[in-house]
N, C-alpha and C. Protein backbone atom coordinates (compact mmCIF):
# COMPACT_ATOMS: atom_id res chain seq x y z
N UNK A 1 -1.53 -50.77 228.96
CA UNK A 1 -0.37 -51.22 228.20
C UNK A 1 0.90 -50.58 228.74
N UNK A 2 1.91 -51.34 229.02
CA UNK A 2 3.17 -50.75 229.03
C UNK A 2 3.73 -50.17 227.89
N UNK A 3 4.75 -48.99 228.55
CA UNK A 3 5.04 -47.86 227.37
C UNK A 3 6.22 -49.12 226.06
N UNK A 4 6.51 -50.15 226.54
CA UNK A 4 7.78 -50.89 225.68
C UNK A 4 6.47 -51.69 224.71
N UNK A 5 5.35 -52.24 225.02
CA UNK A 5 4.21 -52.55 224.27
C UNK A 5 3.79 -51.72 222.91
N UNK A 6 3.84 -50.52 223.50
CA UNK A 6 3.03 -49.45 222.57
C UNK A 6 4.36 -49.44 221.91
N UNK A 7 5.72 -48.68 222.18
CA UNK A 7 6.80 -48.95 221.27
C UNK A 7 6.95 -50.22 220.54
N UNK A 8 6.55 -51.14 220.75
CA UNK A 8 6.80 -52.29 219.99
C UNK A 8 5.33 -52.21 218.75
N UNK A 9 4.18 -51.98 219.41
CA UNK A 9 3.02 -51.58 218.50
C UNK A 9 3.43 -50.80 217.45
N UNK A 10 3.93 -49.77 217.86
CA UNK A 10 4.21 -48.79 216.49
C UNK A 10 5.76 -48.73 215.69
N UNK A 11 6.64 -49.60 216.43
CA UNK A 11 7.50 -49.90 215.20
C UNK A 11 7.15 -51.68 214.31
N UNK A 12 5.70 -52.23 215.26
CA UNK A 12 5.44 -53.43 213.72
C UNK A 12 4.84 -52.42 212.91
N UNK A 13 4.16 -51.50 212.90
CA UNK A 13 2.84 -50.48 211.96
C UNK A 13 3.58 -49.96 211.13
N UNK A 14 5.39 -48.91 211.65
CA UNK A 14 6.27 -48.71 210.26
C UNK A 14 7.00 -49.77 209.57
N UNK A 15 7.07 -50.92 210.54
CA UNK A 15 7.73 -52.26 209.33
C UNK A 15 6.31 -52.68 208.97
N UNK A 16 5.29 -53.16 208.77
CA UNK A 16 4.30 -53.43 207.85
C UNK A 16 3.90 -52.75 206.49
N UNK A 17 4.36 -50.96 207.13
CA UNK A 17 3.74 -50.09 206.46
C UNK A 17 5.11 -49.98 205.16
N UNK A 18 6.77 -50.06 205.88
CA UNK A 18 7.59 -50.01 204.66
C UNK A 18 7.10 -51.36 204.02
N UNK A 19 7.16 -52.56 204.40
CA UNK A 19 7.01 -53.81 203.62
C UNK A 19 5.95 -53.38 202.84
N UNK A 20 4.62 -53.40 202.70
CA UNK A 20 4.01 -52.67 201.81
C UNK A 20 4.47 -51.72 201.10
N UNK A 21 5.29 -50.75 201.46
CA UNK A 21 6.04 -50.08 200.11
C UNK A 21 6.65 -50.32 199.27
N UNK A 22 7.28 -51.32 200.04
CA UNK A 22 8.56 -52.13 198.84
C UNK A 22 7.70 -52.86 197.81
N UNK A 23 7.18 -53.82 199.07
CA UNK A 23 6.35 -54.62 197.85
C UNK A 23 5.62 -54.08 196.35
N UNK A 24 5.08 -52.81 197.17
CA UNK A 24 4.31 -52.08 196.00
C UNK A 24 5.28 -51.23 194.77
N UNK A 25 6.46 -50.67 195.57
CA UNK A 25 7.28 -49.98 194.37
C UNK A 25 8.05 -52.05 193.29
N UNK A 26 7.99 -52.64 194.04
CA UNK A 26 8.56 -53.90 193.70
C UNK A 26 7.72 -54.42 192.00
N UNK A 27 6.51 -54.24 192.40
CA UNK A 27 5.17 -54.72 191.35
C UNK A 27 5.37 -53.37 190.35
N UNK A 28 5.98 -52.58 190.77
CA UNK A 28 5.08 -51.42 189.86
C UNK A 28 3.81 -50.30 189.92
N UNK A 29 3.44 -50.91 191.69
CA UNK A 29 2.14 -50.41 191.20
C UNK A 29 2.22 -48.77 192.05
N UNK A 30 3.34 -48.20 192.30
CA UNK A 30 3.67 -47.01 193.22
C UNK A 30 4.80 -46.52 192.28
N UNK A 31 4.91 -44.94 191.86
CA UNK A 31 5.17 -44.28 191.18
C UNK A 31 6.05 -43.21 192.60
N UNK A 32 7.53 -43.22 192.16
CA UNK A 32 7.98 -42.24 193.50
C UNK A 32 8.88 -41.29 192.72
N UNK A 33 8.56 -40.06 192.61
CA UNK A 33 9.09 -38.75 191.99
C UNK A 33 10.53 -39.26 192.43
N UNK A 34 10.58 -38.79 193.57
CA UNK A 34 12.42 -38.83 193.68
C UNK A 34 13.51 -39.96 193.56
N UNK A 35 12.42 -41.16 193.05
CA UNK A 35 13.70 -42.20 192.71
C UNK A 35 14.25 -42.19 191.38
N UNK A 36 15.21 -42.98 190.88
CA UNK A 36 15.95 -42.92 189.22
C UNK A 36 15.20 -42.39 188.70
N UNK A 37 15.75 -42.05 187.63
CA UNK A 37 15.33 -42.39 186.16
C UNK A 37 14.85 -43.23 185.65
N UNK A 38 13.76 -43.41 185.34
CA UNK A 38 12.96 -45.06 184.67
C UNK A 38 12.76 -44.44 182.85
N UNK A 39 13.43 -43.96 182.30
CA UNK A 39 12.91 -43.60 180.78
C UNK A 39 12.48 -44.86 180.02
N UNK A 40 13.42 -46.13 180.21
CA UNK A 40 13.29 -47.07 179.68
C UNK A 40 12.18 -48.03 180.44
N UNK A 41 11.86 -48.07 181.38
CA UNK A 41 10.59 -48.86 182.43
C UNK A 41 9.43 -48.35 182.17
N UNK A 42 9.74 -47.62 180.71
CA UNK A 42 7.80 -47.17 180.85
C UNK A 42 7.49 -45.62 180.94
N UNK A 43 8.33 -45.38 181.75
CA UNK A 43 8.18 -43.93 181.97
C UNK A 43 7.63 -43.21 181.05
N UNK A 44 6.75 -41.84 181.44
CA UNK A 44 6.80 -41.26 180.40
C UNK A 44 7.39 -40.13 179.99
N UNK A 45 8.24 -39.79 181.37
CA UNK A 45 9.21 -38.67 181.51
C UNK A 45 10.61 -38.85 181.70
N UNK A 46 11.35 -38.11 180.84
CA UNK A 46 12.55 -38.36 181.56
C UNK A 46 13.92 -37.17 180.99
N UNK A 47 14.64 -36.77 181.80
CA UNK A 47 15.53 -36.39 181.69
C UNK A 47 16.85 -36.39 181.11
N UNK A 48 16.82 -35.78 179.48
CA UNK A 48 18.01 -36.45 178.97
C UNK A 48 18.98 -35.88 179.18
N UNK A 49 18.76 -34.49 179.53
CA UNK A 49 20.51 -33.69 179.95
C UNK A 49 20.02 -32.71 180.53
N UNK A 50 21.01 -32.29 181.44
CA UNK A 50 20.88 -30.53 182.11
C UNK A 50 22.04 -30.01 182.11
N UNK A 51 22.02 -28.91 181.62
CA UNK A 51 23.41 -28.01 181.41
C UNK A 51 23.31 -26.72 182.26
N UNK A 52 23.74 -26.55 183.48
CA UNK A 52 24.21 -25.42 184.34
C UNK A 52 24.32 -24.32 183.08
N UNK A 53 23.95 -23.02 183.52
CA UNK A 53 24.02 -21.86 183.18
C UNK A 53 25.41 -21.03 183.99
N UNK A 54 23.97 -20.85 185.36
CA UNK A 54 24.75 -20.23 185.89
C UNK A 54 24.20 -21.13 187.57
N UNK A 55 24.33 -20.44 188.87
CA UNK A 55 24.32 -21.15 189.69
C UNK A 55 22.40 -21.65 189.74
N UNK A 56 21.12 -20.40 188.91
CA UNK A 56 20.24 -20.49 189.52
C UNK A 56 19.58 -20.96 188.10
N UNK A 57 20.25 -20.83 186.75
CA UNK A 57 19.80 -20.55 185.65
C UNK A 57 20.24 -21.94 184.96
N UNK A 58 19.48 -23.18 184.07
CA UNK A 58 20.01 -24.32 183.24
C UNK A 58 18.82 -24.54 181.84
N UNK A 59 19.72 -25.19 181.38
CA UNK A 59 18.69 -25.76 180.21
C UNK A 59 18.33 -27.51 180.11
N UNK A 60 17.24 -27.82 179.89
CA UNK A 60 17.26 -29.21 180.57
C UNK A 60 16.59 -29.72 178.74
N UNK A 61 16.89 -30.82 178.46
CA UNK A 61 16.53 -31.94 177.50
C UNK A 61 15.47 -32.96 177.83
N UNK A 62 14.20 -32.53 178.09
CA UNK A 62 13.38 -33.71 178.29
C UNK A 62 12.75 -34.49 177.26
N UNK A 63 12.78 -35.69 177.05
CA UNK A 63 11.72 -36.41 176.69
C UNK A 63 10.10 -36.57 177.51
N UNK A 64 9.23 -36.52 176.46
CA UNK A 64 8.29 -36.07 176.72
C UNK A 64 7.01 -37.34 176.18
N UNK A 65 6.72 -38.36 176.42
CA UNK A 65 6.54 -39.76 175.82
C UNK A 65 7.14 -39.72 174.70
N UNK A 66 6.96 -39.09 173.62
CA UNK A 66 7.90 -39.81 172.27
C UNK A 66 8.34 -38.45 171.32
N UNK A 67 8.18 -37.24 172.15
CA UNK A 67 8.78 -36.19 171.79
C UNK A 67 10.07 -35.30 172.62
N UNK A 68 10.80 -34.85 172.44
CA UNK A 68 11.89 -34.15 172.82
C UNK A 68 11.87 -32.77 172.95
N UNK A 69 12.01 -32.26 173.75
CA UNK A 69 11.61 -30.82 174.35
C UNK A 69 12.50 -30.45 174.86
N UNK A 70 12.85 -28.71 174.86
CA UNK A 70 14.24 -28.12 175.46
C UNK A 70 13.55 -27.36 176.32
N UNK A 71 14.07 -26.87 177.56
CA UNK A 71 13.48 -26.16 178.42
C UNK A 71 14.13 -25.69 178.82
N UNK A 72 14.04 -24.14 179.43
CA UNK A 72 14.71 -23.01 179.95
C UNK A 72 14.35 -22.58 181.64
N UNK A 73 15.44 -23.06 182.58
CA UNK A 73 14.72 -22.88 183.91
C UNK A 73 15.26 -21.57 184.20
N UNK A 74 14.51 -21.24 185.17
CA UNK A 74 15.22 -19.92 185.83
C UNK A 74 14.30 -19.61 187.47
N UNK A 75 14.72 -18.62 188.57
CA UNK A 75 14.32 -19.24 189.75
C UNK A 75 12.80 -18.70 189.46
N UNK A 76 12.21 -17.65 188.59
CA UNK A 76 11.22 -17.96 188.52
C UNK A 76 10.33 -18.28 187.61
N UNK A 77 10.72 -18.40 186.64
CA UNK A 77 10.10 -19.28 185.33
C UNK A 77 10.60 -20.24 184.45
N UNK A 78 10.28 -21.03 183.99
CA UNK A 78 10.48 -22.21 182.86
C UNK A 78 9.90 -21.56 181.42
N UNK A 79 10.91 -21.62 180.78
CA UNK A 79 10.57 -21.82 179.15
C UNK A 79 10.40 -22.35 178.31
N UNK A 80 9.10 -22.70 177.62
CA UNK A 80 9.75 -23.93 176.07
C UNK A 80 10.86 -23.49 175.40
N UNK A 81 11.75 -23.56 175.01
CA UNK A 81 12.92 -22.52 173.58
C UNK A 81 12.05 -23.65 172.92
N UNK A 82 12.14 -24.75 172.29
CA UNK A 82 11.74 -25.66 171.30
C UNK A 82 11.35 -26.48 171.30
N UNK A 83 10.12 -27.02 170.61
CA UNK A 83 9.59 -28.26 170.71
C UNK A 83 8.89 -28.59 169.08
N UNK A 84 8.93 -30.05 169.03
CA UNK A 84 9.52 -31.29 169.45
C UNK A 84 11.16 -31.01 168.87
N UNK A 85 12.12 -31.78 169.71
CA UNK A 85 13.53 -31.27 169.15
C UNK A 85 13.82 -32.69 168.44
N UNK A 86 13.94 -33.11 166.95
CA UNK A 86 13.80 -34.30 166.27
C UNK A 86 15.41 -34.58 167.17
N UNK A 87 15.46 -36.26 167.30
CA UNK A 87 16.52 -36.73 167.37
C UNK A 87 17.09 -37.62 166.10
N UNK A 88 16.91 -37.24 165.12
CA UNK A 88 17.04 -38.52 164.21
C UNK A 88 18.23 -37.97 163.73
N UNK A 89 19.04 -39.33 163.24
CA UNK A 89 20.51 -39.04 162.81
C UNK A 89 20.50 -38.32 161.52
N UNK A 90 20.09 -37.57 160.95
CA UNK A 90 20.57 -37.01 160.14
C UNK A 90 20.39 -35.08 160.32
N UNK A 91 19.33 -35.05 161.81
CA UNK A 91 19.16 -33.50 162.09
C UNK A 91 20.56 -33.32 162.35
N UNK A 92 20.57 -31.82 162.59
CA UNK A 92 21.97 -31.30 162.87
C UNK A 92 21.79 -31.67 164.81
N UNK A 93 21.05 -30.75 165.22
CA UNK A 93 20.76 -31.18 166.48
C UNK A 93 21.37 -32.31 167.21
N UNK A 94 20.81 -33.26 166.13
CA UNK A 94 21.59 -34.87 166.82
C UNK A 94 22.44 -35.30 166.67
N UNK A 95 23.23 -34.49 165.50
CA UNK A 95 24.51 -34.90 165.32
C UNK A 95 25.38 -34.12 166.44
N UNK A 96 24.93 -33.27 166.92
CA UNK A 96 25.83 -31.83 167.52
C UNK A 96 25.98 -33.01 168.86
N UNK A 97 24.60 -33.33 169.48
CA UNK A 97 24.50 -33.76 170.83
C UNK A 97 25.15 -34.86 170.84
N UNK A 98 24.97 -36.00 169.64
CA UNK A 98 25.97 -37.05 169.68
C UNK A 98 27.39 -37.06 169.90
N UNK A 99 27.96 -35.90 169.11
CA UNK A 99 29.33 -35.83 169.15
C UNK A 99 29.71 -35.16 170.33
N UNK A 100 28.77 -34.31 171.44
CA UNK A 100 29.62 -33.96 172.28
C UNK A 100 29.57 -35.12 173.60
N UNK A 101 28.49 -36.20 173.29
CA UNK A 101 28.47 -37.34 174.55
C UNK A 101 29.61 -38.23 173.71
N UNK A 102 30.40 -37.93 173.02
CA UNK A 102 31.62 -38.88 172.89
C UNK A 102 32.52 -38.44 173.42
């Protein structure tokens, strides 16, 4: 085989191989950590806020399938502070978080 053969061999193998990716993230049926946020697609994780501390230190708001969880990062451990954190309009909690996303 000529060396422009084999180059042509192995760039159809990465376009076959992305087209199969797409297709598959396309259906649903491929799950990829580092793309959006899907909270609403099903997900069962998702990220409702992160608040900087300091440069190494935050507190993050996850939903957790149908519970709400606060978490404490740091470079070498994670904390629960609280769980489940109710969101319903009448906790204080949700009123606090509502009024400061206005």
């Amino acid at each position: 085989m000529q060396l422009t053969e084999q180059i042509g061999m192995v760039l159809l193998v990465f376009a076959l191989l992305g087209g199969l990716l797409w297709f598959s993230k396309k259906r649903g049926l491929a799950a990829f950590p580092m793309g959006a946020r899907r909270g609403a697609n099903g997900r069962r994780l998702e990220v409702l806020e992160r608040v900087p501390l300091t440069a190494q230190h935050a507190l993050h708001l996850v939903r957790v399938a149908d519970r709400t969880v606060l978490i404490a990062t740091a470079p070498s451990s994670c904390t629960l502070l609280d769980a489940p954190v109710a969101l319903d309009p009448s906790s204080s909690l949700s009123r606090d978080l509502l009024r400061s996303n206005q």
